[in-house]
PDB file of N, CA and C in Angstrom:
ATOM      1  N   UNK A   1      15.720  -6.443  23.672  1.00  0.00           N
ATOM      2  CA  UNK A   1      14.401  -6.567  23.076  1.00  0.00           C
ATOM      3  C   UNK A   1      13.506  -5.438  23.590  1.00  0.00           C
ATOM      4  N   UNK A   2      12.811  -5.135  22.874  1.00  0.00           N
ATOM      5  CA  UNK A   2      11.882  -3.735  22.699  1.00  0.00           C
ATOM      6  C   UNK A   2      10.558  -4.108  23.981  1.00  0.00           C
ATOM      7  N   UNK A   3      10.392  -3.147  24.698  1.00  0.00           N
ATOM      8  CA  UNK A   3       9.340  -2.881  25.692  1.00  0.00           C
ATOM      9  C   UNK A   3       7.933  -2.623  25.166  1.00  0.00           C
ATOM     10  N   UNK A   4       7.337  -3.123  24.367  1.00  0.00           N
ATOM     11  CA  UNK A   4       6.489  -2.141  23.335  1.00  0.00           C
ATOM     12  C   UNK A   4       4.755  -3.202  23.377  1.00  0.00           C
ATOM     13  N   UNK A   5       4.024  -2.302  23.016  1.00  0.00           N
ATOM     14  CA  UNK A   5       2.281  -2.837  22.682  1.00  0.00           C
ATOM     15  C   UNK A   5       2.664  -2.314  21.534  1.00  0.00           C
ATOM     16  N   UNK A   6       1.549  -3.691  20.404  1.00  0.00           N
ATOM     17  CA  UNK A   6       1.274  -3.333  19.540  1.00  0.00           C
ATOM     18  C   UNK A   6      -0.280  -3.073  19.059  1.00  0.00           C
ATOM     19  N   UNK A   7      -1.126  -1.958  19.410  1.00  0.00           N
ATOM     20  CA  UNK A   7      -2.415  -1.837  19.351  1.00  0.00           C
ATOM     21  C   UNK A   7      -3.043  -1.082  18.355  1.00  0.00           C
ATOM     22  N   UNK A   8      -4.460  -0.923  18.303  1.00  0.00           N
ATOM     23  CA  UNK A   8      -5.551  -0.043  17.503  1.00  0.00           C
ATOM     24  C   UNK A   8      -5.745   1.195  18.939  1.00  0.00           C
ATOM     25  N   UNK A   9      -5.407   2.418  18.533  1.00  0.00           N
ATOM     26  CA  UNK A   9      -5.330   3.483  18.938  1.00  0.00           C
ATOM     27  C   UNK A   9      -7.038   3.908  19.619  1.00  0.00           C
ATOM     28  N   UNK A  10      -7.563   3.514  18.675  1.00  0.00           N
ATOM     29  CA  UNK A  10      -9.301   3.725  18.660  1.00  0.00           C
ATOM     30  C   UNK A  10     -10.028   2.234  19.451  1.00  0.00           C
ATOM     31  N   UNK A  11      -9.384   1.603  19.452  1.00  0.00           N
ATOM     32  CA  UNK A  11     -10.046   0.360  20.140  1.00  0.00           C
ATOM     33  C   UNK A  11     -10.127   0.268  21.446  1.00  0.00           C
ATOM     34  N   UNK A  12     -11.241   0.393  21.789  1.00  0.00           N
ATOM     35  CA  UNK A  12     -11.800   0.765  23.073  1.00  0.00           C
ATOM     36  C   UNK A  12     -11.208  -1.030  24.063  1.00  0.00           C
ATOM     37  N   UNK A  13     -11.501  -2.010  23.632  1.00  0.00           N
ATOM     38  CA  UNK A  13     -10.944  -3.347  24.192  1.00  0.00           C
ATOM     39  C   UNK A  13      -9.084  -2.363  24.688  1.00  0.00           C
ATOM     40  N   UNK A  14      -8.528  -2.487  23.581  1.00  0.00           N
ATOM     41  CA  UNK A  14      -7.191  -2.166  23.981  1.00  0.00           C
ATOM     42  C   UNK A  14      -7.203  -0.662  24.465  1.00  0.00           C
ATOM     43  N   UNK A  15      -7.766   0.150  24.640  1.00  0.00           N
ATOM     44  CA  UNK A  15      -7.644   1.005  25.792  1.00  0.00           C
ATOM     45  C   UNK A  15      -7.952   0.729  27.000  1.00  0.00           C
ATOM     46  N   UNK A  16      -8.593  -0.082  27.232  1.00  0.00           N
ATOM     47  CA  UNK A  16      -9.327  -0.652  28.440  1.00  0.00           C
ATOM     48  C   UNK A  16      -8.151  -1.403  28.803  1.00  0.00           C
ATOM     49  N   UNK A  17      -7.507  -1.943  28.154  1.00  0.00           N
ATOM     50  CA  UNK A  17      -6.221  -2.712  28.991  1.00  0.00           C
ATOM     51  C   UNK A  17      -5.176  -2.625  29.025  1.00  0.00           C
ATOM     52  N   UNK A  18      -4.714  -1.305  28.306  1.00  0.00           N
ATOM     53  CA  UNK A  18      -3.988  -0.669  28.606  1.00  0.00           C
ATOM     54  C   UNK A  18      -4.031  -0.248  30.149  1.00  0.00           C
ATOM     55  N   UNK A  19      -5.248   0.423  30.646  1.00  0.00           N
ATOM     56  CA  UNK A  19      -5.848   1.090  31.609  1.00  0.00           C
ATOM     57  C   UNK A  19      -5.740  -0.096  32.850  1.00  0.00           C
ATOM     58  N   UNK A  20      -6.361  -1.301  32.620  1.00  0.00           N
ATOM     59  CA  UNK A  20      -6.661  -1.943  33.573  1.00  0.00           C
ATOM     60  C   UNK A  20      -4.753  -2.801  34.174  1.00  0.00           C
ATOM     61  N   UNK A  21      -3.561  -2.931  33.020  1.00  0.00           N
ATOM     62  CA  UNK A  21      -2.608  -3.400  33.397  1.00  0.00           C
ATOM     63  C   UNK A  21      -1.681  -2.664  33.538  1.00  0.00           C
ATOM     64  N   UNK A  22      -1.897  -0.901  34.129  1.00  0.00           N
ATOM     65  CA  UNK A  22      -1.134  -0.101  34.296  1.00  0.00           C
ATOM     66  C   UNK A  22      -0.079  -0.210  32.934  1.00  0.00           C
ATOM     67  N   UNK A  23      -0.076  -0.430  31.757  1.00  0.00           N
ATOM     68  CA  UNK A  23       0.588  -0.415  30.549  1.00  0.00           C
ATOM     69  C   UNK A  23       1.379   0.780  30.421  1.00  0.00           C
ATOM     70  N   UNK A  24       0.096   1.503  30.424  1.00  0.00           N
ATOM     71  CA  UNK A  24       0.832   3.257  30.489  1.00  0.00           C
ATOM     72  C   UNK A  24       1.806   3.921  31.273  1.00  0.00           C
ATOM     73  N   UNK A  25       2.062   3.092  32.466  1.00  0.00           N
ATOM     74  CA  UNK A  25       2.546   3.597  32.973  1.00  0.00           C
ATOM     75  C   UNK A  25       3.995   2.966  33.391  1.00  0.00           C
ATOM     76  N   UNK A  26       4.258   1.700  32.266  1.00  0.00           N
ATOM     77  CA  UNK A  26       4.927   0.910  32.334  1.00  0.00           C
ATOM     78  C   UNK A  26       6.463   1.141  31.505  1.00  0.00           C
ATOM     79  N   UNK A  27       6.575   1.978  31.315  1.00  0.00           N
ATOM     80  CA  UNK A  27       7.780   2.602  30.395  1.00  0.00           C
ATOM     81  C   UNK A  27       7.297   1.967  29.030  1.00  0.00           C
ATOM     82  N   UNK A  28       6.028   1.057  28.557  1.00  0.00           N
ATOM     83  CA  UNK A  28       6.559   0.437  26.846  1.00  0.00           C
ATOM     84  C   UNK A  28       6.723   1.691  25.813  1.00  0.00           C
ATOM     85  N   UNK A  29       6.769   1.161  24.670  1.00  0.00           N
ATOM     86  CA  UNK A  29       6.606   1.684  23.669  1.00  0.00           C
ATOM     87  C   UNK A  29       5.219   1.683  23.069  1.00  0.00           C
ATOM     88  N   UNK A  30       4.262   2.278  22.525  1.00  0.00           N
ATOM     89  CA  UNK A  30       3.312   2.064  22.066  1.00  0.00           C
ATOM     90  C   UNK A  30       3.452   2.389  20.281  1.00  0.00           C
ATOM     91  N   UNK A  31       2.468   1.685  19.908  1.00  0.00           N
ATOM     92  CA  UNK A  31       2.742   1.577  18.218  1.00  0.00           C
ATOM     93  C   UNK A  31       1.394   1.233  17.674  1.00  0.00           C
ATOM     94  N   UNK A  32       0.572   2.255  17.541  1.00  0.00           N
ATOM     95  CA  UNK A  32      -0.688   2.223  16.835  1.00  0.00           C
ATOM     96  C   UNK A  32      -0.454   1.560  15.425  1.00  0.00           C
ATOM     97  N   UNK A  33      -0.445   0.130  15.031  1.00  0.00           N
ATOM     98  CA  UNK A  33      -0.568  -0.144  13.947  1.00  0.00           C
ATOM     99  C   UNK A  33      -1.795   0.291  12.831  1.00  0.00           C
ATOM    100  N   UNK A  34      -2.484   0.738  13.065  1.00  0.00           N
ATOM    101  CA  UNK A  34      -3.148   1.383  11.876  1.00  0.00           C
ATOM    102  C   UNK A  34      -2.634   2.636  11.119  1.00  0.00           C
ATOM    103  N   UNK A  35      -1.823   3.179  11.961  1.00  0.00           N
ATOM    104  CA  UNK A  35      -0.803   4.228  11.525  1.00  0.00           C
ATOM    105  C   UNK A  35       0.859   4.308  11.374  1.00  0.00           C
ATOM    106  N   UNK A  36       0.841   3.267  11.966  1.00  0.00           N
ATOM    107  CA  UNK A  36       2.693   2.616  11.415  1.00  0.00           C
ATOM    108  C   UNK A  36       2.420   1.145  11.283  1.00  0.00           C
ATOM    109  N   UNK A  37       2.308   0.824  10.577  1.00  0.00           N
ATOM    110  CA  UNK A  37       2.398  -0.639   9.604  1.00  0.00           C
ATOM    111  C   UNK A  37       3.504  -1.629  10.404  1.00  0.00           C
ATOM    112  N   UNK A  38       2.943  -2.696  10.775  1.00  0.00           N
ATOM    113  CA  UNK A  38       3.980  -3.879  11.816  1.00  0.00           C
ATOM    114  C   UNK A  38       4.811  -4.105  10.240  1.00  0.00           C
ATOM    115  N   UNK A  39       5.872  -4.004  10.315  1.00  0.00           N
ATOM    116  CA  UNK A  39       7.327  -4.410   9.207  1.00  0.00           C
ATOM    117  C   UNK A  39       7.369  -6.114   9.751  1.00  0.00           C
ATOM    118  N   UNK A  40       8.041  -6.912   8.810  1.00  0.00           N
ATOM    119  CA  UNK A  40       8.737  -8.301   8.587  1.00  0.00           C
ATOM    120  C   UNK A  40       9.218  -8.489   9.720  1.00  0.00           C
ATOM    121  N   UNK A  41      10.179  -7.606  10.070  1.00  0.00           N
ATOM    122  CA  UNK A  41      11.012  -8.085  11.055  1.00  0.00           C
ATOM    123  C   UNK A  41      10.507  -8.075  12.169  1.00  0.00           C
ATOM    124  N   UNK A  42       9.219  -7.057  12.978  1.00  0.00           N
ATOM    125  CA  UNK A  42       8.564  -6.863  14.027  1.00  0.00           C
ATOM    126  C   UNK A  42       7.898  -8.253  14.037  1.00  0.00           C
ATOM    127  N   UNK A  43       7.052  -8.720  13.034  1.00  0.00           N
ATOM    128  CA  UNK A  43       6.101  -9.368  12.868  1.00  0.00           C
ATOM    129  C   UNK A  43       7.144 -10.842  13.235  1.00  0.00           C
ATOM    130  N   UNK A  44       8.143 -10.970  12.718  1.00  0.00           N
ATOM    131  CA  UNK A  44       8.977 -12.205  12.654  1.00  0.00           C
ATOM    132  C   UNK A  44       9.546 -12.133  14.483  1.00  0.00           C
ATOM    133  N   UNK A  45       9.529 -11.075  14.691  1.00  0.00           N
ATOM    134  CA  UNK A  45      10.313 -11.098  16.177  1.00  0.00           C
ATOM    135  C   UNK A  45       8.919 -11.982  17.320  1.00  0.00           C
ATOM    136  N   UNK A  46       8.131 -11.143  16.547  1.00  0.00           N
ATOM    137  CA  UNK A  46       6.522 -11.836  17.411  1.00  0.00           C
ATOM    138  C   UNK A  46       6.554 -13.335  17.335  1.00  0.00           C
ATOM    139  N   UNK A  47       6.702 -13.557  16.331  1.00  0.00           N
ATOM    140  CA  UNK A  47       6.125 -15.178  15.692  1.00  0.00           C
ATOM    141  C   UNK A  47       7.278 -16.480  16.501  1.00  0.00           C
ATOM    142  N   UNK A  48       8.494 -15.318  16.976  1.00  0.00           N
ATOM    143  CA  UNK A  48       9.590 -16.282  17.165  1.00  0.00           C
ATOM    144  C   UNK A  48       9.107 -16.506  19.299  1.00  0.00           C
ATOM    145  N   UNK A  49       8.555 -15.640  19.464  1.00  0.00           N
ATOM    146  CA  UNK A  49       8.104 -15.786  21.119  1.00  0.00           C
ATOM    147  C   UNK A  49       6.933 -16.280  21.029  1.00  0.00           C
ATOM    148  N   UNK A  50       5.958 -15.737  19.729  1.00  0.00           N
ATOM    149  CA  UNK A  50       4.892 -16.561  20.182  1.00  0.00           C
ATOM    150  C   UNK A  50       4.683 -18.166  19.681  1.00  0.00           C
ATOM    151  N   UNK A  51       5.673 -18.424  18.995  1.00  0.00           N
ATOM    152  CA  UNK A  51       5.896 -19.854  18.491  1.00  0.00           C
ATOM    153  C   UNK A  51       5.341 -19.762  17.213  1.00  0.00           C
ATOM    154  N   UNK A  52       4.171 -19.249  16.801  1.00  0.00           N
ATOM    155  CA  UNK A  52       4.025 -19.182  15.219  1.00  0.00           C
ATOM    156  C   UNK A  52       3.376 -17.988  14.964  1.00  0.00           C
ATOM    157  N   UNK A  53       2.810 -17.859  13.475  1.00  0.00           N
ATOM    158  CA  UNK A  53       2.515 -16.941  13.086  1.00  0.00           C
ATOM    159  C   UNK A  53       0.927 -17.161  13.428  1.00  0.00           C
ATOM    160  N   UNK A  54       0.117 -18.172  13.193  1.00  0.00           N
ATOM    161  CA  UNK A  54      -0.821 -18.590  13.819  1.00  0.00           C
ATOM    162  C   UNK A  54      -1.812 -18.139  14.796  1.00  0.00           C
ATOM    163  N   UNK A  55      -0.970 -18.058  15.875  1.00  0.00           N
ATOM    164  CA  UNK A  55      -0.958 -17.826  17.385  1.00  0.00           C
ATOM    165  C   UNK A  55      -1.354 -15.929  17.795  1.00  0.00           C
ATOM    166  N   UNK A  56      -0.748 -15.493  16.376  1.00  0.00           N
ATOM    167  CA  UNK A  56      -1.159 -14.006  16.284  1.00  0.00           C
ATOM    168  C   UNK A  56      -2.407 -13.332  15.473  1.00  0.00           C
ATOM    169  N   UNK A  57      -2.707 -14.644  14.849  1.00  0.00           N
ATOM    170  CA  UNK A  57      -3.724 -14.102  13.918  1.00  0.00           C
ATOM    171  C   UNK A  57      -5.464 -14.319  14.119  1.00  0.00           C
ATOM    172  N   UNK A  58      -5.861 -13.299  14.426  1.00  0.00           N
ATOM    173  CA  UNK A  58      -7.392 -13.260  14.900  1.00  0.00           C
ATOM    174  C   UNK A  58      -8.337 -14.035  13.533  1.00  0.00           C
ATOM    175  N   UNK A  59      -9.034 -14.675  14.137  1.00  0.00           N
ATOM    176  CA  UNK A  59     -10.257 -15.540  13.729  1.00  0.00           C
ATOM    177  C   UNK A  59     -11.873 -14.513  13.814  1.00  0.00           C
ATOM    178  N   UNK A  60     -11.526 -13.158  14.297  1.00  0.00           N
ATOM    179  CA  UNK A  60     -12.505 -12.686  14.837  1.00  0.00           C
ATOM    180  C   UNK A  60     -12.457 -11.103  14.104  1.00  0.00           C
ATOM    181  N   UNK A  61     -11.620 -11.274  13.417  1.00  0.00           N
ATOM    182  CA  UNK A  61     -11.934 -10.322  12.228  1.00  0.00           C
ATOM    183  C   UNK A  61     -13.003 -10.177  11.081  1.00  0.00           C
ATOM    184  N   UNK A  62     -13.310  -9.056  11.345  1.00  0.00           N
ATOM    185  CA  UNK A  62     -14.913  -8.947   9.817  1.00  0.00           C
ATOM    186  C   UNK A  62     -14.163  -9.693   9.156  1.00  0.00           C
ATOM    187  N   UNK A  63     -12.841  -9.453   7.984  1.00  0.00           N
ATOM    188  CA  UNK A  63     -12.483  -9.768   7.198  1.00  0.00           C
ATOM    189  C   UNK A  63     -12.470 -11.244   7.010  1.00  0.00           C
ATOM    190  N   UNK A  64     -12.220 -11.735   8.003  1.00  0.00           N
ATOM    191  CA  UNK A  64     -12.155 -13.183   7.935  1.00  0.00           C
ATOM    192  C   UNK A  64     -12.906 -14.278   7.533  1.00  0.00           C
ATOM    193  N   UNK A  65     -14.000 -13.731   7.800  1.00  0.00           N
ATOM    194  CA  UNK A  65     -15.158 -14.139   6.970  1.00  0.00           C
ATOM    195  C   UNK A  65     -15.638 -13.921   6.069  1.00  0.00           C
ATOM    196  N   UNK A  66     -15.900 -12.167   5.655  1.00  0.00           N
ATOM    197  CA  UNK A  66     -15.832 -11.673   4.326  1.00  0.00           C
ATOM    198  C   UNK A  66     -14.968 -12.394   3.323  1.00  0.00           C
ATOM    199  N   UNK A  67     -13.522 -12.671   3.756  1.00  0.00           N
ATOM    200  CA  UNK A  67     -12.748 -13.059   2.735  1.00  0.00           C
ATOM    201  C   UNK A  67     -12.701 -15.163   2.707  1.00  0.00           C
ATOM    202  N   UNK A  68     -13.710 -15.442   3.043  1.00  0.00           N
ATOM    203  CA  UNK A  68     -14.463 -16.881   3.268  1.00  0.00           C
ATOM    204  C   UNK A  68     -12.871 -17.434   3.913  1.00  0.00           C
ATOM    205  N   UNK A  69     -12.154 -16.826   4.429  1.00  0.00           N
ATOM    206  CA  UNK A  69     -11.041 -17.533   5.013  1.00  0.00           C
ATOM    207  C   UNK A  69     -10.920 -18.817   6.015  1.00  0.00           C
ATOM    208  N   UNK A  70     -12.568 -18.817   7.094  1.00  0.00           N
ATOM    209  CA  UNK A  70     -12.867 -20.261   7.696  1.00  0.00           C
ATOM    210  C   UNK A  70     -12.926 -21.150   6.852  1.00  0.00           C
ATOM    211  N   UNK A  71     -13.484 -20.716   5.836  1.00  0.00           N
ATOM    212  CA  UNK A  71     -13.664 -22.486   4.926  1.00  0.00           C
ATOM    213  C   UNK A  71     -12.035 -22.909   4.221  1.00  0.00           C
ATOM    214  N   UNK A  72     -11.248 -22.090   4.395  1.00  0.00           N
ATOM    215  CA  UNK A  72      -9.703 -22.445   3.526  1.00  0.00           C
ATOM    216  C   UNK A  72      -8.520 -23.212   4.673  1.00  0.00           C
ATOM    217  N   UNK A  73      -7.766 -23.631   4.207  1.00  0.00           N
ATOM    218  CA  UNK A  73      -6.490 -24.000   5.189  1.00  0.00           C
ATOM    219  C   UNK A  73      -5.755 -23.633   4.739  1.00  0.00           C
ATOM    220  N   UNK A  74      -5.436 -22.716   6.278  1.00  0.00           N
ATOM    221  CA  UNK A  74      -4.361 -21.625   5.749  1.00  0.00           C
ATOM    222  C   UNK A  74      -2.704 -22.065   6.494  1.00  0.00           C
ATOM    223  N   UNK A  75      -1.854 -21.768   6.051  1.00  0.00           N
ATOM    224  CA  UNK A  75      -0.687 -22.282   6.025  1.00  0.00           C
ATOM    225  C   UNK A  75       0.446 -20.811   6.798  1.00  0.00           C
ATOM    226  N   UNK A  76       1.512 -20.993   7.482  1.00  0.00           N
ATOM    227  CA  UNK A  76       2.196 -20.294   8.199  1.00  0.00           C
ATOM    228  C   UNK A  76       2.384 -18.843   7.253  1.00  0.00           C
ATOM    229  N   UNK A  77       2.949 -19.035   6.154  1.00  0.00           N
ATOM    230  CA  UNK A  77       3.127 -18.313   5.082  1.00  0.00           C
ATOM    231  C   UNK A  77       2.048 -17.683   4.991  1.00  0.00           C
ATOM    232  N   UNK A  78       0.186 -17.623   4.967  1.00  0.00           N
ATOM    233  CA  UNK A  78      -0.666 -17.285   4.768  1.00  0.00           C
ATOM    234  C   UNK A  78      -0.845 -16.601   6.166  1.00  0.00           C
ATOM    235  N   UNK A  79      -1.060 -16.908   7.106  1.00  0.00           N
ATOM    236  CA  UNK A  79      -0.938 -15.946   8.198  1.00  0.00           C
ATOM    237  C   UNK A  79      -0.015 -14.421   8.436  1.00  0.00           C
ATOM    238  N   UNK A  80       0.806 -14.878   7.939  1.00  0.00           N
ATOM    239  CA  UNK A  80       1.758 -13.752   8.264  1.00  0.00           C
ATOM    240  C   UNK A  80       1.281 -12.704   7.123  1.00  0.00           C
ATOM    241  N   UNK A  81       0.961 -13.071   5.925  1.00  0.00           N
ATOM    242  CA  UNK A  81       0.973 -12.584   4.783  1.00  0.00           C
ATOM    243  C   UNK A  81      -0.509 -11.803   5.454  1.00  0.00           C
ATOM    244  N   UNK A  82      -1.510 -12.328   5.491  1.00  0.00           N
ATOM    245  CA  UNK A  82      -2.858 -11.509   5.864  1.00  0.00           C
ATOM    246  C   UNK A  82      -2.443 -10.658   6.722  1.00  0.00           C
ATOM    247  N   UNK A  83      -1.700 -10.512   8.295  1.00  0.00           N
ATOM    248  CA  UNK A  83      -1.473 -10.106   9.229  1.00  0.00           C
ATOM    249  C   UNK A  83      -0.562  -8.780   8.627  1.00  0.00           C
ATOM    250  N   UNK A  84       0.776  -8.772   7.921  1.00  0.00           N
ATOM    251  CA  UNK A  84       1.156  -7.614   7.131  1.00  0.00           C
ATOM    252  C   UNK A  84      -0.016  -6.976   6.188  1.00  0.00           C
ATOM    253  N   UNK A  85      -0.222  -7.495   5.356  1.00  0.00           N
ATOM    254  CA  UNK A  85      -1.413  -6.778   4.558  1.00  0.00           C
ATOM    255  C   UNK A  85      -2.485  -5.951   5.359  1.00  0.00           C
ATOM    256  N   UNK A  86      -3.469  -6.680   6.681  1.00  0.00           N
ATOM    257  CA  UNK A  86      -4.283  -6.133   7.199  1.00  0.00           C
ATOM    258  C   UNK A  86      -3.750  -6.396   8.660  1.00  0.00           C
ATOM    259  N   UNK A  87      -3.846  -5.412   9.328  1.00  0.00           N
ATOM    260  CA  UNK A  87      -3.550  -4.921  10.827  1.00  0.00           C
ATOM    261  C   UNK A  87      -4.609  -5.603  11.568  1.00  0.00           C
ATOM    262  N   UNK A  88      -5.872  -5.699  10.593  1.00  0.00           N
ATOM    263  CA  UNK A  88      -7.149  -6.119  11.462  1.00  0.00           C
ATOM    264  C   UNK A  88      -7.010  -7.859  11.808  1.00  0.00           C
ATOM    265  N   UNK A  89      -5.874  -7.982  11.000  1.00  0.00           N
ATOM    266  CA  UNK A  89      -5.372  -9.948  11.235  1.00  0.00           C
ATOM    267  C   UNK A  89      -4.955  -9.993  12.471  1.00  0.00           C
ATOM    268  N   UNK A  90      -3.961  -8.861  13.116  1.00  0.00           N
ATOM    269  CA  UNK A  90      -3.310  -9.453  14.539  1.00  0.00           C
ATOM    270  C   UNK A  90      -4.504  -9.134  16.018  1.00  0.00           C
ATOM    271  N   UNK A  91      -4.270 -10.199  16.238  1.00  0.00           N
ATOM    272  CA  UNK A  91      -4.478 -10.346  17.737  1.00  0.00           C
ATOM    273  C   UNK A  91      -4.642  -9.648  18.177  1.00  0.00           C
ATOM    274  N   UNK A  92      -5.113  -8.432  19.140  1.00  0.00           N
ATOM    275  CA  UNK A  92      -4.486  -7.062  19.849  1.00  0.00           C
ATOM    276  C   UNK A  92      -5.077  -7.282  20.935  1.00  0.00           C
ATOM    277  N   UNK A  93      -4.320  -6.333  22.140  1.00  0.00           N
ATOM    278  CA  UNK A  93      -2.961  -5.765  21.792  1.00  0.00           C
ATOM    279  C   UNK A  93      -2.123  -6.888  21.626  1.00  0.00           C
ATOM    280  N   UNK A  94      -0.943  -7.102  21.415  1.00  0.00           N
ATOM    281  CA  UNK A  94       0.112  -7.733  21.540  1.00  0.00           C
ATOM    282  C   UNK A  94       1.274  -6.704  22.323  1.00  0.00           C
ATOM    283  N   UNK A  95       1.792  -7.496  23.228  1.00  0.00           N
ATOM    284  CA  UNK A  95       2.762  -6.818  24.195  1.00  0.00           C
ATOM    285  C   UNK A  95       3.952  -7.552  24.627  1.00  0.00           C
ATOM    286  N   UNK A  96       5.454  -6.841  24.249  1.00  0.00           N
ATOM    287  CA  UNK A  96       6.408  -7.961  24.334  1.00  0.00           C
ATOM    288  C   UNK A  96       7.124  -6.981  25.562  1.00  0.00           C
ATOM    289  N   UNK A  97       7.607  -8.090  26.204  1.00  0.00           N
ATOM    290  CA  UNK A  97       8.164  -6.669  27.747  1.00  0.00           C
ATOM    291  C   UNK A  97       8.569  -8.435  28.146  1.00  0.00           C
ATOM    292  N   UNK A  98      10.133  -7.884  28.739  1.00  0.00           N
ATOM    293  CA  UNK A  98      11.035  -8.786  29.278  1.00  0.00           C
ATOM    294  C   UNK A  98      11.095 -10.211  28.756  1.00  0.00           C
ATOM    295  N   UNK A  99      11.648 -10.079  27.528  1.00  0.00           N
ATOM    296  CA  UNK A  99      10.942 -11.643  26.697  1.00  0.00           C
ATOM    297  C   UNK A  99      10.002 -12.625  26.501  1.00  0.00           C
ATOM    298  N   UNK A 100       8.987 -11.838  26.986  1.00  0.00           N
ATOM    299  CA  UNK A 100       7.713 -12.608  26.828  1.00  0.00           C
ATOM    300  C   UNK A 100       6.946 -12.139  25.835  1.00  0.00           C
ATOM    301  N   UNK A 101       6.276 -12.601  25.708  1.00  0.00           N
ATOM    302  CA  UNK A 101       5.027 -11.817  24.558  1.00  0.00           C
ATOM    303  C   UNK A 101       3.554 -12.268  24.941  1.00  0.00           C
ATOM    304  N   UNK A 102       2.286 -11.371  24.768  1.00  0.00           N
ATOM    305  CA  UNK A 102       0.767 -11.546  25.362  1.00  0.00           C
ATOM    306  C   UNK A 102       0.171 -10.873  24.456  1.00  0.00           C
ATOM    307  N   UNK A 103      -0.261 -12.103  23.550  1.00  0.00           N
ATOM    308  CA  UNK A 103      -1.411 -12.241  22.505  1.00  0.00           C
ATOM    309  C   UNK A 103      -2.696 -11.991  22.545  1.00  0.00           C
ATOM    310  N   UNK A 104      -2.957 -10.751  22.051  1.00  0.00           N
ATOM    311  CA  UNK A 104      -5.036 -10.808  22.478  1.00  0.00           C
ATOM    312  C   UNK A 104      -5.133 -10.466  23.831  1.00  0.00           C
ATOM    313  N   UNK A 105      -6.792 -10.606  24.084  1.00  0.00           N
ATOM    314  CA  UNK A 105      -7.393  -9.834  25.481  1.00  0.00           C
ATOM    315  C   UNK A 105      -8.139 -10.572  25.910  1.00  0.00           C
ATOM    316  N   UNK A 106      -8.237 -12.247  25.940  1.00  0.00           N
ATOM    317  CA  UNK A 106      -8.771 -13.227  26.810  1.00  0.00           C
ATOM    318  C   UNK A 106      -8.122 -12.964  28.521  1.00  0.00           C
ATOM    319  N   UNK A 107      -8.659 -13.271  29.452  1.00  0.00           N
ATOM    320  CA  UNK A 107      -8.428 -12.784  31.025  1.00  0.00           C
ATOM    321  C   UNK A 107      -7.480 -13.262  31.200  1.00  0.00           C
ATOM    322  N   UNK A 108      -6.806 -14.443  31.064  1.00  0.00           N
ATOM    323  CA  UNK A 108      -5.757 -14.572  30.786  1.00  0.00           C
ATOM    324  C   UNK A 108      -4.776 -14.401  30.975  1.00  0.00           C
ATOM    325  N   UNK A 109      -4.484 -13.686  29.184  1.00  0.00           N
ATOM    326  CA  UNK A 109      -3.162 -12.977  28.636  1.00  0.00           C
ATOM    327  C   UNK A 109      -3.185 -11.356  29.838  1.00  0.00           C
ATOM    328  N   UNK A 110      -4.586 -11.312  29.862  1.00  0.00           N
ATOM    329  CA  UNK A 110      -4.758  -9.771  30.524  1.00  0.00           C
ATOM    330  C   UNK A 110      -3.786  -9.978  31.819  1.00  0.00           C
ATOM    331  N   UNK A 111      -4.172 -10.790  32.799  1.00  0.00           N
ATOM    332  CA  UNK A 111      -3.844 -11.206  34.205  1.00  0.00           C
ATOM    333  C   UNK A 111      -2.894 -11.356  34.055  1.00  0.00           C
ATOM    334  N   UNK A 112      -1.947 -12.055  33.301  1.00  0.00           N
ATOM    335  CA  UNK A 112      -0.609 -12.207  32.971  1.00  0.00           C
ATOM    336  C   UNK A 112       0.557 -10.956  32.622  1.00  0.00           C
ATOM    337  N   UNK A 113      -0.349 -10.270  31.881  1.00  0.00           N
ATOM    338  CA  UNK A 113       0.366  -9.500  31.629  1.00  0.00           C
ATOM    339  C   UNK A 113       0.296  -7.744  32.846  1.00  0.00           C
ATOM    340  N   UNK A 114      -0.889  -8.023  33.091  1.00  0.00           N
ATOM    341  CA  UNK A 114      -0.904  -7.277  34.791  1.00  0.00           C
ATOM    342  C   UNK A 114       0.208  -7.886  35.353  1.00  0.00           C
ATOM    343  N   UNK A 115       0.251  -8.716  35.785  1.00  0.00           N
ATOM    344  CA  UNK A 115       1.060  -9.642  36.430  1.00  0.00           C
ATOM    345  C   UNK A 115       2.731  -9.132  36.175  1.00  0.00           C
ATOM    346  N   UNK A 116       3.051  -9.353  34.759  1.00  0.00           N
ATOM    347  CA  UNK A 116       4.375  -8.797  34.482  1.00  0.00           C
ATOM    348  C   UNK A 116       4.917  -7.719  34.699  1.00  0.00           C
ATOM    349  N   UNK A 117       4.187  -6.493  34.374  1.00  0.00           N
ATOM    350  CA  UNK A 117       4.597  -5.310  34.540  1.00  0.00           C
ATOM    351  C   UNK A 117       4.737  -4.795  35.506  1.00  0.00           C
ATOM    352  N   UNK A 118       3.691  -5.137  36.610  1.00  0.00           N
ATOM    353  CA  UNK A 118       3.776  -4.600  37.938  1.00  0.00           C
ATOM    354  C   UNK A 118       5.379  -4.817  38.592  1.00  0.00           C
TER     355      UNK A 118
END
């Protein structure tokens, strides 16, 4: 299984924690999704560590509201589907390193994932 972040290149949050969990310096892979598109199978490899598709998909996207998506119930199939379509659906960063996976940038996932790499 792949060593890899999946982040926004320009996003100052995920540079910052990159920075703060020695990431960079961690052998991953990095993969600016705004410029290489997360594929089915990446996205399906995520969903299978993080338990759903759900679990990856930000609530805290402009879009999400723009596209009145709080007022709907959205279904596994509908997550994944927004999350391929728009990059701005996943979580970030997302980071899979030694079969784990760390969703988003609550202190947390952060500490945890400091935690791992070191």
């Amino acid at each position: 299984m792949a060593k890899k972040m999946y982040h926004l290149a320009h996003c100052t949050t995920c540079q910052a924690i990159i920075k703060e969990t020695g990431a960079d310096k961690a052998g991953l892979e990095f993969q600016n999704i705004r410029e290489e598109k997360i594929t089915k199978k990446q996205l399906e490899e995520m969903r299978k560590l993080a338990g759903s598709y759900e679990a990856l998909f930000s609530r805290r996207a402009l879009k999400y509201k723009e596209l009145g998506l709080k007022d709907k119930k959205l279904t596994e199939d509908d997550y994944k589907n927004y999350i391929l379509e728009e990059d701005t659906f996943l979580k970030r960063p997302v980071t899979i390193f030694n079969n784990q996976i760390f969703v988003g940038n609550d202190k947390k996932t952060v500490e945890a994932l400091k935690k791992a790499l070191q």
